[in-house]
C-alpha atoms as a PDB file:
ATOM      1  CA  UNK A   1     145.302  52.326  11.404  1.00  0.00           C
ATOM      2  CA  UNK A   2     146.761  49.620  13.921  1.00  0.00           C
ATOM      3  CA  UNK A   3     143.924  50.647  16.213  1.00  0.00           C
ATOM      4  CA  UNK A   4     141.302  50.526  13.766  1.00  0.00           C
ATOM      5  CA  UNK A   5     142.054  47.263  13.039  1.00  0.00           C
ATOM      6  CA  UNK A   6     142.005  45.926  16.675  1.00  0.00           C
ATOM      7  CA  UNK A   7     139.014  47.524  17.049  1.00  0.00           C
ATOM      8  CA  UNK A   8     137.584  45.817  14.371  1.00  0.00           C
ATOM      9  CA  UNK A   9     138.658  42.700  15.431  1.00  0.00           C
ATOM     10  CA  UNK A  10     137.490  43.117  19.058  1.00  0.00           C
ATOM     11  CA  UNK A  11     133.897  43.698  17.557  1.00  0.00           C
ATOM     12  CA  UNK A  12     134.495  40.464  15.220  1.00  0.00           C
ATOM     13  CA  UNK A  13     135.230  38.066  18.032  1.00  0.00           C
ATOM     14  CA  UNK A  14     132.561  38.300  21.104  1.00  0.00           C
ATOM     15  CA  UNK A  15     133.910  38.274  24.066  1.00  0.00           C
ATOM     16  CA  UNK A  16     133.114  34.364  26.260  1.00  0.00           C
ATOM     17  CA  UNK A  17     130.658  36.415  28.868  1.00  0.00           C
ATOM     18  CA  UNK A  18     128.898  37.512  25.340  1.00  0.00           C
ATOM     19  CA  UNK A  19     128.567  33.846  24.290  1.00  0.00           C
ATOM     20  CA  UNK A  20     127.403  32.322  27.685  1.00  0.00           C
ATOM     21  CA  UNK A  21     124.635  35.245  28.043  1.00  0.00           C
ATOM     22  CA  UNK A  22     123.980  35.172  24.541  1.00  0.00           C
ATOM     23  CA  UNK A  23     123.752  30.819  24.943  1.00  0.00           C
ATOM     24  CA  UNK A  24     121.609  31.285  28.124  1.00  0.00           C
ATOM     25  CA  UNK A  25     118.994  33.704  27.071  1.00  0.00           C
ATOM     26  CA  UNK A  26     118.715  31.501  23.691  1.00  0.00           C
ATOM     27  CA  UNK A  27     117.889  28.280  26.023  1.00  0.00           C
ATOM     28  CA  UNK A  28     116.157  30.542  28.044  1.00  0.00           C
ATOM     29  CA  UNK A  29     114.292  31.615  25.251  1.00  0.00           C
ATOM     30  CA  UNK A  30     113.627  28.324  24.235  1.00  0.00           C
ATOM     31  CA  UNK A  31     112.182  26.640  26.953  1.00  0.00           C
ATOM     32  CA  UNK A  32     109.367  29.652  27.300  1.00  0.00           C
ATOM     33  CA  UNK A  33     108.753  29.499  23.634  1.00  0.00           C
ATOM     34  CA  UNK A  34     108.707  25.248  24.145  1.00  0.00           C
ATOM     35  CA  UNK A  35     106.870  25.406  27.059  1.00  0.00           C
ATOM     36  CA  UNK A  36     104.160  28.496  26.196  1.00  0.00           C
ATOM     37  CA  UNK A  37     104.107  28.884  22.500  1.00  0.00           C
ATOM     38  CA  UNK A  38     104.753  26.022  20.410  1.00  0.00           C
ATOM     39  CA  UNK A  39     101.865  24.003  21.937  1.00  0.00           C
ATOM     40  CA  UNK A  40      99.607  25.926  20.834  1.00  0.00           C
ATOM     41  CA  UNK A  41     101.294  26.679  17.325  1.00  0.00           C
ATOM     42  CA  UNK A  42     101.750  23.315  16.478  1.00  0.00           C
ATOM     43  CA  UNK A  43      98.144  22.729  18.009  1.00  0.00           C
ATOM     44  CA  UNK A  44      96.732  25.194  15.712  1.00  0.00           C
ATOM     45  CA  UNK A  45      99.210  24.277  12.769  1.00  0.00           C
ATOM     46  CA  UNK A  46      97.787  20.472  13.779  1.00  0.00           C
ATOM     47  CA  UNK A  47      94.131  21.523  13.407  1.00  0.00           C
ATOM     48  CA  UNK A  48      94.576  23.511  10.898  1.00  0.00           C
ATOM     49  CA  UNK A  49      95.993  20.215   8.870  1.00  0.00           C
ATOM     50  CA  UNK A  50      92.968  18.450  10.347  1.00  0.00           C
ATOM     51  CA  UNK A  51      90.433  21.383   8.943  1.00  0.00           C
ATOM     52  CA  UNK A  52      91.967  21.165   5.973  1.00  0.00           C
ATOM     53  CA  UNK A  53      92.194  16.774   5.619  1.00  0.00           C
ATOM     54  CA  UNK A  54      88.544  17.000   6.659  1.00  0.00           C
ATOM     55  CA  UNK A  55      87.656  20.209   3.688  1.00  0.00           C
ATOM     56  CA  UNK A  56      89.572  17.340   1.195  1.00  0.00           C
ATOM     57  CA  UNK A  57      87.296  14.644   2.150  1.00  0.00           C
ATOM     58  CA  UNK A  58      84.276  16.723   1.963  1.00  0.00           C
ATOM     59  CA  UNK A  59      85.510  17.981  -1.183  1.00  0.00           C
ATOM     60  CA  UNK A  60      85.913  14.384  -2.577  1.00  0.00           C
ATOM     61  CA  UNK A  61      82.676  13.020  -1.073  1.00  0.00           C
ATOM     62  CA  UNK A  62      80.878  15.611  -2.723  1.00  0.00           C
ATOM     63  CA  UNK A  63      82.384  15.245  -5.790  1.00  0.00           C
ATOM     64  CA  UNK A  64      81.303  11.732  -5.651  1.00  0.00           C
ATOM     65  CA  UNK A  65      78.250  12.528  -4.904  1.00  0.00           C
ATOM     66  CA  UNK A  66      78.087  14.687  -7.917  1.00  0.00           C
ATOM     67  CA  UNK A  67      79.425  12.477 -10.039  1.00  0.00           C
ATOM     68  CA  UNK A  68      76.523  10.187  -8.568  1.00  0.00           C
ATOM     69  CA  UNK A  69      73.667  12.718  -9.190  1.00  0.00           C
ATOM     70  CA  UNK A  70      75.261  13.088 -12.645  1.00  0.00           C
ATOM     71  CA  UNK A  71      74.364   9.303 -13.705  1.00  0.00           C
ATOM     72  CA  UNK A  72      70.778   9.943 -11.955  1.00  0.00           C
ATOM     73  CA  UNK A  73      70.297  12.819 -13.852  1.00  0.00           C
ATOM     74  CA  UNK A  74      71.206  11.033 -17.403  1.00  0.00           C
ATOM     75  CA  UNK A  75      69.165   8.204 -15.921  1.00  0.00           C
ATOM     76  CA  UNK A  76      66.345  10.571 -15.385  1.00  0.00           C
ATOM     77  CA  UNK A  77      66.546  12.518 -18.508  1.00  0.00           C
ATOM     78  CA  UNK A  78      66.961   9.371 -20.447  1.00  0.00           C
ATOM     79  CA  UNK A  79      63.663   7.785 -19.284  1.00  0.00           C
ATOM     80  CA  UNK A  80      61.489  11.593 -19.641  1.00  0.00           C
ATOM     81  CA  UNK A  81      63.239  11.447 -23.460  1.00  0.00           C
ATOM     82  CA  UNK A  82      61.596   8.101 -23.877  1.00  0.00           C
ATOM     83  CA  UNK A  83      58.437   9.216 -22.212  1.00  0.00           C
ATOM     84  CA  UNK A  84      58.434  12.001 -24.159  1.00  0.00           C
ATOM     85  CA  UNK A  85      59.084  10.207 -27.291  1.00  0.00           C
ATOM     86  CA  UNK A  86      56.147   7.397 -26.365  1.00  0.00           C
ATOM     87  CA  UNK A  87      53.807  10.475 -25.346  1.00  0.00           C
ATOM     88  CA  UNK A  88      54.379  11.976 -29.200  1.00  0.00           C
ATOM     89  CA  UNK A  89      54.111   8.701 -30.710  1.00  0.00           C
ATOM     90  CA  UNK A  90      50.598   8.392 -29.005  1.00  0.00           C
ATOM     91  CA  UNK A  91      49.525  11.447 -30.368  1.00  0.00           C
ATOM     92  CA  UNK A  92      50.649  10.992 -33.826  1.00  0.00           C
ATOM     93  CA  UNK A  93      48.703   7.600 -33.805  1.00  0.00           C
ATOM     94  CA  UNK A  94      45.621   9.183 -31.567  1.00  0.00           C
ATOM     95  CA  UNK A  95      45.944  12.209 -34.526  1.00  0.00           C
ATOM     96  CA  UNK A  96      46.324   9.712 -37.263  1.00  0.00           C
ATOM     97  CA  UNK A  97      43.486   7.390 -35.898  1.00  0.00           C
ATOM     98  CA  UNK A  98      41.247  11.097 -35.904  1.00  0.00           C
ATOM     99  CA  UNK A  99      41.620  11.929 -38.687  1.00  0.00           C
ATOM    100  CA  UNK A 100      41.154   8.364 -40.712  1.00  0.00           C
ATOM    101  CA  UNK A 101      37.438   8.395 -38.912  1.00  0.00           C
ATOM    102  CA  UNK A 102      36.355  11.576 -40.105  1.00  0.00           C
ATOM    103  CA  UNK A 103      37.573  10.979 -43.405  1.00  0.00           C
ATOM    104  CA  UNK A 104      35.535   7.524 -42.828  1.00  0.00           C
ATOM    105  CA  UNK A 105      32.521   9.708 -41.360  1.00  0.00           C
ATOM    106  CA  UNK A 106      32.839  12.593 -44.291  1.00  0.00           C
ATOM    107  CA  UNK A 107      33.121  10.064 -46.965  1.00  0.00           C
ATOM    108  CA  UNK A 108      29.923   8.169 -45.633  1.00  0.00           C
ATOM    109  CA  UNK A 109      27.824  10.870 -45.005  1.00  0.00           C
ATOM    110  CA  UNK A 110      29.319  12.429 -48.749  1.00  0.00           C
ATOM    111  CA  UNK A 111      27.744   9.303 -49.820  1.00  0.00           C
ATOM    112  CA  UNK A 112      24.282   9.156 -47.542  1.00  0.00           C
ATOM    113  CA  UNK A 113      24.028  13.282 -49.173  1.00  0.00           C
ATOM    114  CA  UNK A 114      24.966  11.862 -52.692  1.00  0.00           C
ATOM    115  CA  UNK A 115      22.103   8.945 -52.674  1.00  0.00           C
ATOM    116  CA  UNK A 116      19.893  11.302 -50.892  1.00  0.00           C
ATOM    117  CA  UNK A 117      20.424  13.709 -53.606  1.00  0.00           C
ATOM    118  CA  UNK A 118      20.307  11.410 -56.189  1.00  0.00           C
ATOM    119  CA  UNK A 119      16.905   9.640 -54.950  1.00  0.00           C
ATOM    120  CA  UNK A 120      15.611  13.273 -54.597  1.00  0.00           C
ATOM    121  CA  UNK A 121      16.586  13.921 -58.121  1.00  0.00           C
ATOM    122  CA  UNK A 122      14.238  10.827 -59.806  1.00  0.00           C
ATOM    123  CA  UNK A 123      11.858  11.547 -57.649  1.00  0.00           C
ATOM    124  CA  UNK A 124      11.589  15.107 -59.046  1.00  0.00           C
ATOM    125  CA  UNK A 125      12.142  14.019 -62.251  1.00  0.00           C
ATOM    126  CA  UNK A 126       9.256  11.405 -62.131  1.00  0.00           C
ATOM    127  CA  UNK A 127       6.948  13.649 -60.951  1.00  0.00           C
ATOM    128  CA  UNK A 128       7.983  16.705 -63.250  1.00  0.00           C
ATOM    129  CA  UNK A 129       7.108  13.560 -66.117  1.00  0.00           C
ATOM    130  CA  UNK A 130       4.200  12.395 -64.339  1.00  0.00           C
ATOM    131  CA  UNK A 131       2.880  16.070 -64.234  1.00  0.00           C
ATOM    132  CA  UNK A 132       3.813  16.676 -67.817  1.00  0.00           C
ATOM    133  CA  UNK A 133       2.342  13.361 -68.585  1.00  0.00           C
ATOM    134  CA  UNK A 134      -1.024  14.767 -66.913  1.00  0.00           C
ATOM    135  CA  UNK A 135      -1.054  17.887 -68.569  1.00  0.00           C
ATOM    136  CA  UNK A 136      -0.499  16.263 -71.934  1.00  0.00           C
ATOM    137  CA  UNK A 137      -3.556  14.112 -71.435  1.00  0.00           C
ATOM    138  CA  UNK A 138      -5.510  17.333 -70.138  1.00  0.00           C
ATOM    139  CA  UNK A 139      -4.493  19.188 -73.135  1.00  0.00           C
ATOM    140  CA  UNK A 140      -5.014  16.380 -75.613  1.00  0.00           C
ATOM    141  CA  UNK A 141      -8.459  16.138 -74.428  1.00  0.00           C
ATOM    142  CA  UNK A 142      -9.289  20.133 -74.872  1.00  0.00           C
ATOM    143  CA  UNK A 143      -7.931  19.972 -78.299  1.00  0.00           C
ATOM    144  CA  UNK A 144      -9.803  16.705 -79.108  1.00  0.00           C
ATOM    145  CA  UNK A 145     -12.702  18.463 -77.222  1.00  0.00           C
ATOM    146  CA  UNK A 146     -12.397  21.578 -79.295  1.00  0.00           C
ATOM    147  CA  UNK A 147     -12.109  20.000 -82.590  1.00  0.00           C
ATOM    148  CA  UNK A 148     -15.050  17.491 -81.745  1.00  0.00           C
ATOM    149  CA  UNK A 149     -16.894  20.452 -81.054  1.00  0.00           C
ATOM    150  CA  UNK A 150     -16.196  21.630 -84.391  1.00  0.00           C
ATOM    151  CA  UNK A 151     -16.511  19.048 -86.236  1.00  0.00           C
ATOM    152  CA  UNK A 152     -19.635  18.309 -85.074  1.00  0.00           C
ATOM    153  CA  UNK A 153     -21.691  21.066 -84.828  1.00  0.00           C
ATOM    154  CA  UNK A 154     -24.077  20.661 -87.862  1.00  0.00           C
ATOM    155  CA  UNK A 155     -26.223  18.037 -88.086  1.00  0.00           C
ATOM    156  CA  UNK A 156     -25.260  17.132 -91.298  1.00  0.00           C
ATOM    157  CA  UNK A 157     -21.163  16.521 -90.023  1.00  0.00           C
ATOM    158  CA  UNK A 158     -22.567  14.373 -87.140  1.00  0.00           C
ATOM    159  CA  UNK A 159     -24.365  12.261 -89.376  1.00  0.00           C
ATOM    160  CA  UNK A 160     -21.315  12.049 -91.527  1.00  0.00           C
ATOM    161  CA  UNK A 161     -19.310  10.876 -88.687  1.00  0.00           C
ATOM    162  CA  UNK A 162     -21.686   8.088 -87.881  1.00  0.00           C
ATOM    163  CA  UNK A 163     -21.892   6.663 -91.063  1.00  0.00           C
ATOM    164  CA  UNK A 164     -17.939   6.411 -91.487  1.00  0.00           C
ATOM    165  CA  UNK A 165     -17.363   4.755 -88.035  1.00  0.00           C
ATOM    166  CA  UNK A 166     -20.444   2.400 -89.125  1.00  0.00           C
ATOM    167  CA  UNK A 167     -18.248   1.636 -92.644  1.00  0.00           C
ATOM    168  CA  UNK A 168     -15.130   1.483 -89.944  1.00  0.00           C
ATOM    169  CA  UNK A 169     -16.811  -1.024 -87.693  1.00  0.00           C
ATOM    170  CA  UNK A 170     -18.197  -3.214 -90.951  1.00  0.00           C
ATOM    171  CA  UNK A 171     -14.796  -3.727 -92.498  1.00  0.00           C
ATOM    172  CA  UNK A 172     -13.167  -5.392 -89.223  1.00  0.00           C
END
């Protein structure tokens, strides 16, 4: 058990040759890893923080610029709302104004068709009275014509006639 333990022990502590190798290749290792690699790690790693400081301020520009075509846009939308409403309110007066003239025109020629009809109307009805007025007179003179004829077709009724418009003329 002794020898266990010594071995053990030997394997715990290095031995100095073991240090100054293991010291020498670390330097060693070191000065390569300075002189080849870390240039160009921390040169990448460098731009890398560069790419990404650069990606940052594009990313904020652009939001600015957003936020900047945001207000144009509200601008713009604001002033095509209020075209938009001045474009309706046009039309509702150009509609409006419409249709107050052809209730204007309607009503007037309503009224030219009423008068018209109207004028037609008395005219119609003075001739229908003028006509009736004719035919009257026309048919007043048959029947006097007829009953004159009667009345005097004897001698003796004519002279009767005479003599009682004589009397008639006498008295006055």
């Amino acid at each position: 058990m002794n020898s266990l333990f010594i071995l053990e022990a030997s394997l715990i502590k290095p031995g100095i040759g073991l240090i100054v190798w293991t010291s020498l290749v670390f330097i060693l290792l070191l000065v390569l890893l300075g002189k080849y690699a870390w240039k160009p790690i921390l040169s990448a790693i460098k731009e890398r923080e560069e790419g990404i400081n650069k990606a940052l301020a594009s990313a904020e520009e652009a939001k600015n610029e957003m936020k900047e075509l945001k207000s144009a846009n509200e601008i713009i939308l604001t002033q095509a709302r209020t075209e938009r409403d001045a474009m309706l309110k046009e039309a509702r007066e150009a509609k409006d104004a419409m249709i107050n003239e052809a209730k204007v025109k309607a009503k007037s020629e309503s009224d030219r068709i009423l008068a018209s009809a109207r004028e037609q109307i008395t005219n119609e009805k003075n001739a229908a009275i003028t006509e009736l007025k004719n035919q009257v007179a026309t048919l007043s003179i048959e029947i006097a014509e007829k009953i004159l004829k009667s009345e005097l077709s004897s001698d003796d009724k004519q002279k009767a006639l005479v003599s009682n418009l004589m009397k008639d003329v006498n008295l006055n």
